[in-house]
PDB file of N, CA and C in Angstrom:
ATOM      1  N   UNK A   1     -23.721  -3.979  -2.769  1.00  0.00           N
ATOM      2  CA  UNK A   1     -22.312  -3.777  -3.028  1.00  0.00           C
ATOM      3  C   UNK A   1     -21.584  -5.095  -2.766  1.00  0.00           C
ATOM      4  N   UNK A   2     -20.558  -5.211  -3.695  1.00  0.00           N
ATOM      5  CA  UNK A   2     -19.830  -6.491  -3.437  1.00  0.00           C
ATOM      6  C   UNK A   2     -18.614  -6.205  -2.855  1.00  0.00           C
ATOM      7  N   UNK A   3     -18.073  -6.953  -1.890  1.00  0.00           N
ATOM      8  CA  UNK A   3     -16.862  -6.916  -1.374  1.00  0.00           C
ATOM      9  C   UNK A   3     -16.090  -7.793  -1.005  1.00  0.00           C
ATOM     10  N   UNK A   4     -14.615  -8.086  -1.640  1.00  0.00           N
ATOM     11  CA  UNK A   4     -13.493  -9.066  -1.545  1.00  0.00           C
ATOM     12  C   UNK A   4     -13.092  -9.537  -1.299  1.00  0.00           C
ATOM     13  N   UNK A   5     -12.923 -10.215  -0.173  1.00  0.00           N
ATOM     14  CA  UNK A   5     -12.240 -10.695   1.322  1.00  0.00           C
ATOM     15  C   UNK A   5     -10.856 -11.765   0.558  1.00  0.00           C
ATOM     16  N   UNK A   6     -10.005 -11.386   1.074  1.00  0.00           N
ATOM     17  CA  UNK A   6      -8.517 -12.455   0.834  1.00  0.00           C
ATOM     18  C   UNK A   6      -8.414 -13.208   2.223  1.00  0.00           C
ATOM     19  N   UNK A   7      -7.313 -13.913   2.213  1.00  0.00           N
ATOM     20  CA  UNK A   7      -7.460 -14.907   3.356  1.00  0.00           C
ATOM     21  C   UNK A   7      -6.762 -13.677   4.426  1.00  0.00           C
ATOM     22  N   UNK A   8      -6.437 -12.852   4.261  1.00  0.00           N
ATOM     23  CA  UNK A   8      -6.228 -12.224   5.721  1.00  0.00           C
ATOM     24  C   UNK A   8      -7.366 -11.824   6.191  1.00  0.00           C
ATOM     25  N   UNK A   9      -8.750 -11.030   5.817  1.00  0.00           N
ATOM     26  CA  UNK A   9      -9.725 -10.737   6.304  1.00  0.00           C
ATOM     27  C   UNK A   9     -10.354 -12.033   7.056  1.00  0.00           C
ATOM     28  N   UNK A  10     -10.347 -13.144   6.477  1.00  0.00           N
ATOM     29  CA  UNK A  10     -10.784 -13.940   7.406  1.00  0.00           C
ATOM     30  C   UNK A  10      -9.835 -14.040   8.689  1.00  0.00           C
ATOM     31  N   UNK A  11      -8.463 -14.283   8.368  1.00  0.00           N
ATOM     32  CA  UNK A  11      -8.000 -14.265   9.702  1.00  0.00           C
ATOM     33  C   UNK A  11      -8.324 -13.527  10.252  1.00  0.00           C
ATOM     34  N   UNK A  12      -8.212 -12.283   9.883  1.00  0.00           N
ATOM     35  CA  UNK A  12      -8.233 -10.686  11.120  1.00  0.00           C
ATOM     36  C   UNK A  12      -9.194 -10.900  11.741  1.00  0.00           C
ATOM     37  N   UNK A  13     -10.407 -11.886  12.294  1.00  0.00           N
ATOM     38  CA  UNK A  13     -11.155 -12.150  13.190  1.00  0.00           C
ATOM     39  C   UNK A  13     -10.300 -12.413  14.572  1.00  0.00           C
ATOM     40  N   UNK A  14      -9.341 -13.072  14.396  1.00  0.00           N
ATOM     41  CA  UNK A  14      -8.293 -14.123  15.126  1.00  0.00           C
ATOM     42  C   UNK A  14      -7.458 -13.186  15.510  1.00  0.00           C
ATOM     43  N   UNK A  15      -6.926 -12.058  14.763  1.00  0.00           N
ATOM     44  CA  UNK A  15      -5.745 -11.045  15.051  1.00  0.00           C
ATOM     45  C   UNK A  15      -6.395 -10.251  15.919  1.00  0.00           C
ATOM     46  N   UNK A  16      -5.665  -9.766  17.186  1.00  0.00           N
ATOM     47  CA  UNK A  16      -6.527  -8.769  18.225  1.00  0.00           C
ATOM     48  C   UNK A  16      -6.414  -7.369  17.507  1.00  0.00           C
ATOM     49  N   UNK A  17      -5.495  -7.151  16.434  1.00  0.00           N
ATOM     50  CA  UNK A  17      -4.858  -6.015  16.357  1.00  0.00           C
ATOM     51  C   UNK A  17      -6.614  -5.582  15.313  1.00  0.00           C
ATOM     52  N   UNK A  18      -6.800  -6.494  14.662  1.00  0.00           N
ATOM     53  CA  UNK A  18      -7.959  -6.002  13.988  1.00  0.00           C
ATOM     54  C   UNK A  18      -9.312  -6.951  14.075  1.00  0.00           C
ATOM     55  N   UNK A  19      -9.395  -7.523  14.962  1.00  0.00           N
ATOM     56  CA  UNK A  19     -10.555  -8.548  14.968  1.00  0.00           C
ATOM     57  C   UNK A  19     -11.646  -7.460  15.608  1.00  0.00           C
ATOM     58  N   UNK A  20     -11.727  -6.558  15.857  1.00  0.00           N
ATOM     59  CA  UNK A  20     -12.929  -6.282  15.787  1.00  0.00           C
ATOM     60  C   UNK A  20     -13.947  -5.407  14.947  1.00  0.00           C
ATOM     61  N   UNK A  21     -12.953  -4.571  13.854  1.00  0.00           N
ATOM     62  CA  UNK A  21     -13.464  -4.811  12.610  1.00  0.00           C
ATOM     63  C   UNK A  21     -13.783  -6.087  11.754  1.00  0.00           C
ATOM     64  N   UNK A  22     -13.077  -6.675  12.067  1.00  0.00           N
ATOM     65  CA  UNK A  22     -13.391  -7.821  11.248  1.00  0.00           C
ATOM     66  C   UNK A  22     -14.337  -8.192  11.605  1.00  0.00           C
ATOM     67  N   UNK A  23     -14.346  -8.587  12.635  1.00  0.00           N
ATOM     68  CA  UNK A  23     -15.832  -8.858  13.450  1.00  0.00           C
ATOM     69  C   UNK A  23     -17.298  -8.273  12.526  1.00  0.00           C
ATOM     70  N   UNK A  24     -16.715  -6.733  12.852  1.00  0.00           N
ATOM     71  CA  UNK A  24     -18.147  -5.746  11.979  1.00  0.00           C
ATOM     72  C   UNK A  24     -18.169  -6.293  10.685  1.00  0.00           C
ATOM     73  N   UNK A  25     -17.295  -6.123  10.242  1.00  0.00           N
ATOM     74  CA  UNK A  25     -17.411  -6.693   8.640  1.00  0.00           C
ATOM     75  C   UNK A  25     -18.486  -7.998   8.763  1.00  0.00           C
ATOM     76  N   UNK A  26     -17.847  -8.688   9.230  1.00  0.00           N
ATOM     77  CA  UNK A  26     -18.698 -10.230   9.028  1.00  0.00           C
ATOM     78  C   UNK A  26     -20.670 -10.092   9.444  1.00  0.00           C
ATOM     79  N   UNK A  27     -20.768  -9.151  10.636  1.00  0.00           N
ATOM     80  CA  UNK A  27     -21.872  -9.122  10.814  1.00  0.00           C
ATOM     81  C   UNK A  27     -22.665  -8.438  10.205  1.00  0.00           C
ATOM     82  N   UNK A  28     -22.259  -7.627   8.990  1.00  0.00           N
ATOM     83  CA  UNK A  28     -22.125  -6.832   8.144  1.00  0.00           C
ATOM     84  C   UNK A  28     -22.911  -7.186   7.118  1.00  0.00           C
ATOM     85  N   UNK A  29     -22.124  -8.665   6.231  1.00  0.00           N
ATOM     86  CA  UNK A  29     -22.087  -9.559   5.499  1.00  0.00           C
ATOM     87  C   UNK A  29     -23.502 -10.804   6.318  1.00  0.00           C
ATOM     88  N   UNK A  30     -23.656 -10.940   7.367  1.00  0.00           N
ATOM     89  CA  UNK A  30     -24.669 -11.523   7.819  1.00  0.00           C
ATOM     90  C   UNK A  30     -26.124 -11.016   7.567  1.00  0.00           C
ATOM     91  N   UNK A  31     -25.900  -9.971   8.165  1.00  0.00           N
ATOM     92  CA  UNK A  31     -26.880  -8.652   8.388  1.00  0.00           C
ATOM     93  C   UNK A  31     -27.223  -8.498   6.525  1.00  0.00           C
ATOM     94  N   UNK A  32     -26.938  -9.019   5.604  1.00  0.00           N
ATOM     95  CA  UNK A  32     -27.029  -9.084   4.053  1.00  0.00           C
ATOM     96  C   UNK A  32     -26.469  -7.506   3.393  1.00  0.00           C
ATOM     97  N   UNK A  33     -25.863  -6.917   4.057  1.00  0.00           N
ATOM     98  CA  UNK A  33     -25.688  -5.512   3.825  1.00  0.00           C
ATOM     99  C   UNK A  33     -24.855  -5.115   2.634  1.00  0.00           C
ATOM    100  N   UNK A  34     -24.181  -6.863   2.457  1.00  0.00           N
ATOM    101  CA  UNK A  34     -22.766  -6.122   1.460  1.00  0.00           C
ATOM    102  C   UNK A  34     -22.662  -7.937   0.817  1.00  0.00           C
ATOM    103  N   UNK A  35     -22.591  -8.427  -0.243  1.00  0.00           N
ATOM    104  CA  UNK A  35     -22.308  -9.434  -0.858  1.00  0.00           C
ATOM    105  C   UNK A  35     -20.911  -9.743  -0.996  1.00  0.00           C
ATOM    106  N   UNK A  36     -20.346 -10.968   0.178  1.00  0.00           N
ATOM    107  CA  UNK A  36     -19.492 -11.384   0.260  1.00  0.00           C
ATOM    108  C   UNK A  36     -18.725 -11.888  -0.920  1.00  0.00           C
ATOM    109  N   UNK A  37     -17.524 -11.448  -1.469  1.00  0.00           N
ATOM    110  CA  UNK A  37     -16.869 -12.325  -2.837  1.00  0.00           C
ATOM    111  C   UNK A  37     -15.195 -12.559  -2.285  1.00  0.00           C
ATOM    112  N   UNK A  38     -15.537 -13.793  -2.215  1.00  0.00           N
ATOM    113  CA  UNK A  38     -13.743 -14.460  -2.588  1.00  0.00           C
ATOM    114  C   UNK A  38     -13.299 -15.434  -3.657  1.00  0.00           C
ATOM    115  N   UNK A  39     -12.796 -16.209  -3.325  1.00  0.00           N
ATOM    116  CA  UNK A  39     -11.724 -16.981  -4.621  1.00  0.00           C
ATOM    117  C   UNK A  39     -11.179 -18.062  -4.231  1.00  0.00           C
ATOM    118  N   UNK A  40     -10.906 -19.009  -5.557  1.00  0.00           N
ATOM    119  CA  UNK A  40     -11.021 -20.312  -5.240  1.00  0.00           C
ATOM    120  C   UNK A  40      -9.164 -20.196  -4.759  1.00  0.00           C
ATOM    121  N   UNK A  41      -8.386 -19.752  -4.622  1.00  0.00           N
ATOM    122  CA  UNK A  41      -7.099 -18.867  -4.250  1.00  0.00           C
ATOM    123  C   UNK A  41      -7.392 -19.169  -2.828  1.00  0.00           C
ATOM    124  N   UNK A  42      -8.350 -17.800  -2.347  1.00  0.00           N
ATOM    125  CA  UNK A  42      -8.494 -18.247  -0.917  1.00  0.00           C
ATOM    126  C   UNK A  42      -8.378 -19.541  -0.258  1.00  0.00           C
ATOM    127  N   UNK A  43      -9.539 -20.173  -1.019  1.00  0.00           N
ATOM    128  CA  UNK A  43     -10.196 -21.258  -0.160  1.00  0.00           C
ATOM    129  C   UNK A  43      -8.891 -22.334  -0.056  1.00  0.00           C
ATOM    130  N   UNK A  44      -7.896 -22.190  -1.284  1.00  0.00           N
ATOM    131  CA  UNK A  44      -6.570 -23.009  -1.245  1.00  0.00           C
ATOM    132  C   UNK A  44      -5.263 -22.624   0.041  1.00  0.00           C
ATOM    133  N   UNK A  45      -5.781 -21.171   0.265  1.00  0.00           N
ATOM    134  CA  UNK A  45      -5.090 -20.717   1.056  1.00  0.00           C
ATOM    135  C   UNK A  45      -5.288 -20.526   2.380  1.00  0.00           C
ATOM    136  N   UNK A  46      -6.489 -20.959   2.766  1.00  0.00           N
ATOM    137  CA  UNK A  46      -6.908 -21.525   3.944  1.00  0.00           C
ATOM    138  C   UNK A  46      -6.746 -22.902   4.426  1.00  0.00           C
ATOM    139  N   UNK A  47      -6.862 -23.679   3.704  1.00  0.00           N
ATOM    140  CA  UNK A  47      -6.395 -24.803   3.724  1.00  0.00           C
ATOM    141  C   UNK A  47      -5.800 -25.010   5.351  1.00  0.00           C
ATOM    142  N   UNK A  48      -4.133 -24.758   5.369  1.00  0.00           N
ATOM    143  CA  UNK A  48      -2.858 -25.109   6.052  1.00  0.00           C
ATOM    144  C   UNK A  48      -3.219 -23.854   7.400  1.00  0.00           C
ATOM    145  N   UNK A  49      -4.519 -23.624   7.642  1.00  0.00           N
ATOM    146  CA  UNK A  49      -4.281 -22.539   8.508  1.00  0.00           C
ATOM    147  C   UNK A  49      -5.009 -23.049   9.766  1.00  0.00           C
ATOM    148  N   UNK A  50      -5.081 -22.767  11.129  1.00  0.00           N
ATOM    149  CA  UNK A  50      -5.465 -22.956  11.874  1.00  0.00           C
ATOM    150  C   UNK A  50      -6.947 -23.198  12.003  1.00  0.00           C
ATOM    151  N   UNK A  51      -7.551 -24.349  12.587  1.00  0.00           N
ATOM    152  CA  UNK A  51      -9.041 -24.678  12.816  1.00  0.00           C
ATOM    153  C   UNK A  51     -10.142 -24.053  12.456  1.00  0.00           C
ATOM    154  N   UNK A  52      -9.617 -22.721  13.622  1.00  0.00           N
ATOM    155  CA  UNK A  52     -10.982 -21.732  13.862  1.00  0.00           C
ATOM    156  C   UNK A  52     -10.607 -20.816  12.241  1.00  0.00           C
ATOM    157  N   UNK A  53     -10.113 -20.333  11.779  1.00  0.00           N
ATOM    158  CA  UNK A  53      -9.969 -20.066  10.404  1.00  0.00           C
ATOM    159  C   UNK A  53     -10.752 -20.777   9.968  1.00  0.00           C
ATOM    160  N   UNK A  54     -10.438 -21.783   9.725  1.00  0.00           N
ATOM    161  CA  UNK A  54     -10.985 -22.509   8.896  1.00  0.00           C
ATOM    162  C   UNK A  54     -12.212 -22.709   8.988  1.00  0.00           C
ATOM    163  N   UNK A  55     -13.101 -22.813  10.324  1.00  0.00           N
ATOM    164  CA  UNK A  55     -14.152 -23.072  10.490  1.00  0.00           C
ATOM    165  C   UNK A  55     -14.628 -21.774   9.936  1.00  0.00           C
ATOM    166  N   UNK A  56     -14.028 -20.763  10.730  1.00  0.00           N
ATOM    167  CA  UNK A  56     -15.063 -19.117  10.387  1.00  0.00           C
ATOM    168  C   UNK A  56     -15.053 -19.223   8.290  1.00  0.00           C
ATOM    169  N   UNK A  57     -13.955 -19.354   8.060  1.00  0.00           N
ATOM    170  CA  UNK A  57     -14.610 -19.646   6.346  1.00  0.00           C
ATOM    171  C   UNK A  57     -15.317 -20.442   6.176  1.00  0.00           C
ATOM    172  N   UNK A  58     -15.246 -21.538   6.408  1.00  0.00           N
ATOM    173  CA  UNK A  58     -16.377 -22.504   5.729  1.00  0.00           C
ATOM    174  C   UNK A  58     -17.798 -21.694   6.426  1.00  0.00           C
ATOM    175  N   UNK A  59     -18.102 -20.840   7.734  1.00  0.00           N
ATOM    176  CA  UNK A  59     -19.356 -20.323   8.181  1.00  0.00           C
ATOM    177  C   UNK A  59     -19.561 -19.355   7.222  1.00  0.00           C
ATOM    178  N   UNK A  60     -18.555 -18.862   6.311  1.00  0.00           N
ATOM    179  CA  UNK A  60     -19.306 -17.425   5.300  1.00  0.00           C
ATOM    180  C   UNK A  60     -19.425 -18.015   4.310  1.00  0.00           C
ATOM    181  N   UNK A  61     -18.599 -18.797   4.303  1.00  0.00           N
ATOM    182  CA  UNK A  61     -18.188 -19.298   2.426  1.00  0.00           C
ATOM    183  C   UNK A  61     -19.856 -19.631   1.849  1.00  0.00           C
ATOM    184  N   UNK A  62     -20.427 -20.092   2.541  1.00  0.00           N
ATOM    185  CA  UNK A  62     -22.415 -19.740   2.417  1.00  0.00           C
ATOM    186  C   UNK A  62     -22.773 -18.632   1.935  1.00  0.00           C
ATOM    187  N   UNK A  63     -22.398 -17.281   2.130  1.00  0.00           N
ATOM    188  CA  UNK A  63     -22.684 -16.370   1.882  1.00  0.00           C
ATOM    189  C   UNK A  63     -22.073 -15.883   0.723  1.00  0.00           C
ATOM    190  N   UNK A  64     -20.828 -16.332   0.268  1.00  0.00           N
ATOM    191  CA  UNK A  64     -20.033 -15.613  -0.805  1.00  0.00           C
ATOM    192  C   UNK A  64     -20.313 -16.464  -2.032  1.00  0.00           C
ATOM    193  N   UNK A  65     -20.030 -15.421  -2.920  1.00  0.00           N
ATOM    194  CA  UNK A  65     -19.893 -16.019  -3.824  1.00  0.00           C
ATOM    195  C   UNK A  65     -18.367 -15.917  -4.305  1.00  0.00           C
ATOM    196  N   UNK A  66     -17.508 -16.729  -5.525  1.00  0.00           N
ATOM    197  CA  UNK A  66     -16.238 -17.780  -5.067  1.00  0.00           C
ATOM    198  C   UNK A  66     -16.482 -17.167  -6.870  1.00  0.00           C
ATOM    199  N   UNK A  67     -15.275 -16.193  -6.921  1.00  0.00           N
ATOM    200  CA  UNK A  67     -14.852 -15.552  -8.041  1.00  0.00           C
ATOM    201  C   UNK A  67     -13.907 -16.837  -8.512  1.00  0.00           C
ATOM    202  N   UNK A  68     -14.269 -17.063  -9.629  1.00  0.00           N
ATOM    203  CA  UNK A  68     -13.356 -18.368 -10.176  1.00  0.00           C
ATOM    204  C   UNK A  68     -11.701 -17.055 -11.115  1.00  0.00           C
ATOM    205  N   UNK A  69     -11.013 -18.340 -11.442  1.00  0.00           N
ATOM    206  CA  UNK A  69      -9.433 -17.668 -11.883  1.00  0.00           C
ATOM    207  C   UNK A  69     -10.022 -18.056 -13.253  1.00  0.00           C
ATOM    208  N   UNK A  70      -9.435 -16.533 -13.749  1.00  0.00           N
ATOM    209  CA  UNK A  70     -10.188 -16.483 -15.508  1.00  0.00           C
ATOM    210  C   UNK A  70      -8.886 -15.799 -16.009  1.00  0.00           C
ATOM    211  N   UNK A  71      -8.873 -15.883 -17.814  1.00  0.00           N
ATOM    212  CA  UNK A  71      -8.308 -14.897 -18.071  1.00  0.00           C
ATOM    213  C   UNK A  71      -8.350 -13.550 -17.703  1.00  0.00           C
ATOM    214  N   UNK A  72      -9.338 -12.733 -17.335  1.00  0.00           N
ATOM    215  CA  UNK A  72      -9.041 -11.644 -16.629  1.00  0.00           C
ATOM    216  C   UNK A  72      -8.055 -11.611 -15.382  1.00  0.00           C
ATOM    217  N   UNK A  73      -8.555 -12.512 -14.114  1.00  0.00           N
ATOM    218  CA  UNK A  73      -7.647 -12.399 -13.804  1.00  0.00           C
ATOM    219  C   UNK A  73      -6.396 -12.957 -13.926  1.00  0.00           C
ATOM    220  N   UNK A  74      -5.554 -13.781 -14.107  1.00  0.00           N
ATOM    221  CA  UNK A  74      -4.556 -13.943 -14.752  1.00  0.00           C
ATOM    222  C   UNK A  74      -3.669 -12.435 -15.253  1.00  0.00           C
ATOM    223  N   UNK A  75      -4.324 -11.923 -16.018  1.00  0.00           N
ATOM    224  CA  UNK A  75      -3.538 -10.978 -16.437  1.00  0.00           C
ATOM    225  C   UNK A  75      -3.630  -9.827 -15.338  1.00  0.00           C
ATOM    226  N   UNK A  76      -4.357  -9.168 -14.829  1.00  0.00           N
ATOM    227  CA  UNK A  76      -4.234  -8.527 -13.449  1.00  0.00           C
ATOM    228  C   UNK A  76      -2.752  -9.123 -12.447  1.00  0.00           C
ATOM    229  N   UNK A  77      -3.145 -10.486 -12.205  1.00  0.00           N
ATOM    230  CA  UNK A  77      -1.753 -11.460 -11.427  1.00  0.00           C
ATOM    231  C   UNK A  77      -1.114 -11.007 -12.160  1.00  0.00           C
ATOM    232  N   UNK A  78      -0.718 -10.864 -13.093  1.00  0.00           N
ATOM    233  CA  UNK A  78       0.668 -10.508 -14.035  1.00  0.00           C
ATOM    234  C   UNK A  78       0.942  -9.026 -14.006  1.00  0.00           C
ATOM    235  N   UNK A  79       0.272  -8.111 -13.912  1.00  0.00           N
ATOM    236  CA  UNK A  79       0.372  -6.619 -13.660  1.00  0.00           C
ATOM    237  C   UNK A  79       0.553  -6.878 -12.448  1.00  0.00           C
ATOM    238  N   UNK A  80       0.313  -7.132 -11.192  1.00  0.00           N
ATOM    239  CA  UNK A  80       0.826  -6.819  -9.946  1.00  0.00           C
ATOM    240  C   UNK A  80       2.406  -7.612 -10.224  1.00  0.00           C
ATOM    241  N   UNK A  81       2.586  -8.809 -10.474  1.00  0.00           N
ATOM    242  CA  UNK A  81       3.572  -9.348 -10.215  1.00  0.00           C
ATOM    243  C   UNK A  81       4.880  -8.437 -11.445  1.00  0.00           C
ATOM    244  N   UNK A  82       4.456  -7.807 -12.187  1.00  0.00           N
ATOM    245  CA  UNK A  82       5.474  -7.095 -13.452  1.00  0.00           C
ATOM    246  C   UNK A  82       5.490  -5.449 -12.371  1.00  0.00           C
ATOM    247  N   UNK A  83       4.903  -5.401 -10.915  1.00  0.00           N
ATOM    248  CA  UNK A  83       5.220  -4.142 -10.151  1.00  0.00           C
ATOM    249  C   UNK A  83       6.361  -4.581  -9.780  1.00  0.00           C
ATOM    250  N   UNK A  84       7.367  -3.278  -8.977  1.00  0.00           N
ATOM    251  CA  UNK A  84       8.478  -4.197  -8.087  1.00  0.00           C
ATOM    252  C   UNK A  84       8.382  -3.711  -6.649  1.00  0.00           C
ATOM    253  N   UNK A  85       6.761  -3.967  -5.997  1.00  0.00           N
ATOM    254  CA  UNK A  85       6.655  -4.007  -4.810  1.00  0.00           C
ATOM    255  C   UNK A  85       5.762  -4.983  -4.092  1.00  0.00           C
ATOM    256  N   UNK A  86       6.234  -6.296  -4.752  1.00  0.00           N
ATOM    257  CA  UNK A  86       5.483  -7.630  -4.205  1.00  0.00           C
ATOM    258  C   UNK A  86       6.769  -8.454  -4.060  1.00  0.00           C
ATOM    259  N   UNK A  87       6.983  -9.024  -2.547  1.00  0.00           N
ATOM    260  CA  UNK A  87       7.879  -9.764  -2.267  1.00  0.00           C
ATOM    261  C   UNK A  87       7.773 -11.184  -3.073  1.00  0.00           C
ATOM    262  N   UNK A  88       8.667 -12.043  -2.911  1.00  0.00           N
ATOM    263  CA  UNK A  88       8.572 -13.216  -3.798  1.00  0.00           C
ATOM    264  C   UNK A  88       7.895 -14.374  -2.675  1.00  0.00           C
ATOM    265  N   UNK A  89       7.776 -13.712  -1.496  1.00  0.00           N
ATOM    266  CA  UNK A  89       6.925 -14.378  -0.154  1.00  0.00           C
ATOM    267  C   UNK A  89       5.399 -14.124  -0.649  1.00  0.00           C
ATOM    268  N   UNK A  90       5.053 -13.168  -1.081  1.00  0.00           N
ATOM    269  CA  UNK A  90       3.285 -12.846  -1.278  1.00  0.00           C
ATOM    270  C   UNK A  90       2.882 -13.844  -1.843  1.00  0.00           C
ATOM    271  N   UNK A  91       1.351 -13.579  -1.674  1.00  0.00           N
ATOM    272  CA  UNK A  91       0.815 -14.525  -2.338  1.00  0.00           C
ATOM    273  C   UNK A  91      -0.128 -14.424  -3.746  1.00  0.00           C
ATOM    274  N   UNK A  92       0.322 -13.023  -4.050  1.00  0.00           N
ATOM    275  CA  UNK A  92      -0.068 -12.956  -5.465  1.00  0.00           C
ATOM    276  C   UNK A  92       0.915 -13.665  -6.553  1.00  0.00           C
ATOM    277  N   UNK A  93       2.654 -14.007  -5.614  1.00  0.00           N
ATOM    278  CA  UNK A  93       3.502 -14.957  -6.078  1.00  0.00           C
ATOM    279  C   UNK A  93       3.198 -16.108  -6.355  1.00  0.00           C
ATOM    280  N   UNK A  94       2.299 -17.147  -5.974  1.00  0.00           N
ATOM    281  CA  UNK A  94       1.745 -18.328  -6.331  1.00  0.00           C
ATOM    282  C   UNK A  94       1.478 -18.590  -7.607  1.00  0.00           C
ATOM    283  N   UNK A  95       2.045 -19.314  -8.092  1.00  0.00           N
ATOM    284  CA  UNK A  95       1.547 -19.785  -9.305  1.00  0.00           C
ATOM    285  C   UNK A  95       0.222 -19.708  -9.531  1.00  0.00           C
ATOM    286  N   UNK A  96      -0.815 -19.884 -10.769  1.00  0.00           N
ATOM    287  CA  UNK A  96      -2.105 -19.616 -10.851  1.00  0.00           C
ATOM    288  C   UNK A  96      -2.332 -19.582 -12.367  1.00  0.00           C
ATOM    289  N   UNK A  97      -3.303 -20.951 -12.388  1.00  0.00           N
ATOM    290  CA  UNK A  97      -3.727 -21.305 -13.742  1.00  0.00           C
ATOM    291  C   UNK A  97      -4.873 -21.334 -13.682  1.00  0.00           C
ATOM    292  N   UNK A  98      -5.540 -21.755 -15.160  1.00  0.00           N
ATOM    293  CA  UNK A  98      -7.204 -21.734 -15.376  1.00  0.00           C
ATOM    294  C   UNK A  98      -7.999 -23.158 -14.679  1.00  0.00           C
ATOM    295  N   UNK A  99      -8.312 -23.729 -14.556  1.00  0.00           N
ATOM    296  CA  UNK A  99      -8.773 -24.959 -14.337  1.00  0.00           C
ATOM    297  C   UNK A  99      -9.220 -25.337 -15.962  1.00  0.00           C
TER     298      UNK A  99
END
Protein backbone atom coordinates (compact mmCIF):
# COMPACT_ATOMS: atom_id res chain seq x y z
CA UNK A 1 0.00 0.00 0.00
CA UNK A 2 1.14 3.43 -0.77
CA UNK A 3 0.86 6.27 1.49
CA UNK A 4 1.22 10.25 1.22
CA UNK A 5 2.93 12.08 3.70
CA UNK A 6 2.71 16.20 3.28
CA UNK A 7 5.11 18.23 5.18
CA UNK A 8 3.00 18.12 8.32
CA UNK A 9 3.39 14.33 8.79
CA UNK A 10 6.90 14.80 8.85
CA UNK A 11 6.69 17.43 11.33
CA UNK A 12 4.15 15.62 13.60
CA UNK A 13 7.26 13.65 14.79
CA UNK A 14 8.31 17.08 16.51
CA UNK A 15 4.57 17.98 17.60
CA UNK A 16 3.91 16.25 21.13
CA UNK A 17 0.29 16.53 20.30
CA UNK A 18 0.89 13.76 17.62
CA UNK A 19 4.46 12.57 17.52
CA UNK A 20 3.77 9.43 18.58
CA UNK A 21 1.79 8.31 15.87
CA UNK A 22 3.93 9.72 13.78
CA UNK A 23 6.51 7.99 15.27
CA UNK A 24 4.39 4.54 14.37
CA UNK A 25 3.89 5.63 11.03
CA UNK A 26 7.58 6.06 10.29
CA UNK A 27 8.51 2.71 11.85
CA UNK A 28 5.87 1.48 9.88
CA UNK A 29 7.39 2.74 6.64
CA UNK A 30 10.86 1.30 7.97
CA UNK A 31 9.52 -1.96 8.98
CA UNK A 32 8.65 -1.89 4.70
CA UNK A 33 4.96 -2.28 5.62
CA UNK A 34 3.54 0.62 3.60
CA UNK A 35 5.48 2.52 0.57
CA UNK A 36 6.28 5.90 1.51
CA UNK A 37 5.05 8.69 -1.34
CA UNK A 38 5.62 12.43 -1.24
CA UNK A 39 6.31 15.38 -3.57
CA UNK A 40 8.68 17.49 -4.95
CA UNK A 41 6.07 20.35 -3.08
CA UNK A 42 7.13 18.81 0.07
CA UNK A 43 10.65 18.63 -0.24
CA UNK A 44 10.28 22.66 -1.24
CA UNK A 45 8.38 22.95 1.77
CA UNK A 46 10.71 21.67 4.06
CA UNK A 47 13.23 23.60 3.05
CA UNK A 48 12.68 26.89 5.68
CA UNK A 49 11.82 24.45 8.51
CA UNK A 50 13.69 23.57 11.45
CA UNK A 51 16.96 21.13 11.40
CA UNK A 52 15.58 18.07 12.91
CA UNK A 53 12.69 18.25 10.19
CA UNK A 54 14.76 18.44 7.97
CA UNK A 55 17.06 15.85 8.90
CA UNK A 56 14.04 13.27 9.73
CA UNK A 57 13.09 13.93 5.79
CA UNK A 58 16.10 13.63 4.21
CA UNK A 59 16.23 9.98 6.71
CA UNK A 60 12.87 8.74 4.74
CA UNK A 61 13.14 10.59 1.66
CA UNK A 62 15.31 7.01 0.95
CA UNK A 63 12.39 5.26 1.30
CA UNK A 64 9.81 7.31 -0.70
CA UNK A 65 9.20 7.63 -3.67
CA UNK A 66 8.78 11.69 -4.83
CA UNK A 67 5.40 11.95 -6.88
CA UNK A 68 6.53 14.56 -9.46
CA UNK A 69 3.76 17.77 -10.37
CA UNK A 70 1.98 16.58 -13.62
CA UNK A 71 -0.94 17.57 -15.38
CA UNK A 72 -2.97 15.45 -13.25
CA UNK A 73 -2.08 17.02 -10.56
CA UNK A 74 -2.35 20.48 -11.45
CA UNK A 75 -5.82 20.08 -12.13
CA UNK A 76 -6.73 18.35 -8.72
CA UNK A 77 -4.67 21.87 -7.23
CA UNK A 78 -7.29 23.62 -9.14
CA UNK A 79 -10.38 21.62 -7.79
CA UNK A 80 -9.29 22.09 -4.23
CA UNK A 81 -8.38 25.68 -4.78
CA UNK A 82 -12.08 26.39 -7.01
CA UNK A 83 -13.51 24.83 -3.12
CA UNK A 84 -14.23 27.76 -0.71
CA UNK A 85 -12.64 26.03 2.21
CA UNK A 86 -8.86 26.60 1.67
CA UNK A 87 -7.48 29.68 3.28
CA UNK A 88 -5.28 31.85 1.00
CA UNK A 89 -2.50 30.88 3.94
CA UNK A 90 -2.60 26.94 2.78
CA UNK A 91 -0.43 25.49 0.98
CA UNK A 92 -2.33 24.01 -1.71
CA UNK A 93 -2.32 28.10 -2.33
CA UNK A 94 1.23 28.04 -3.71
CA UNK A 95 1.67 28.52 -6.96
CA UNK A 96 2.62 25.19 -8.89
CA UNK A 97 3.89 24.50 -12.32
CA UNK A 98 5.24 21.59 -14.47
CA UNK A 99 8.98 21.62 -14.55
Amino acid sequence: MKIYANTSVFGGVFDPEFAAPSQRFFEEIEAGHFTLVTSVMVETEIEPTPKPIQDWFRKFVNYAQIAPVNEPALQLQQKYLDLPVLSRRNPLRMPCTLP
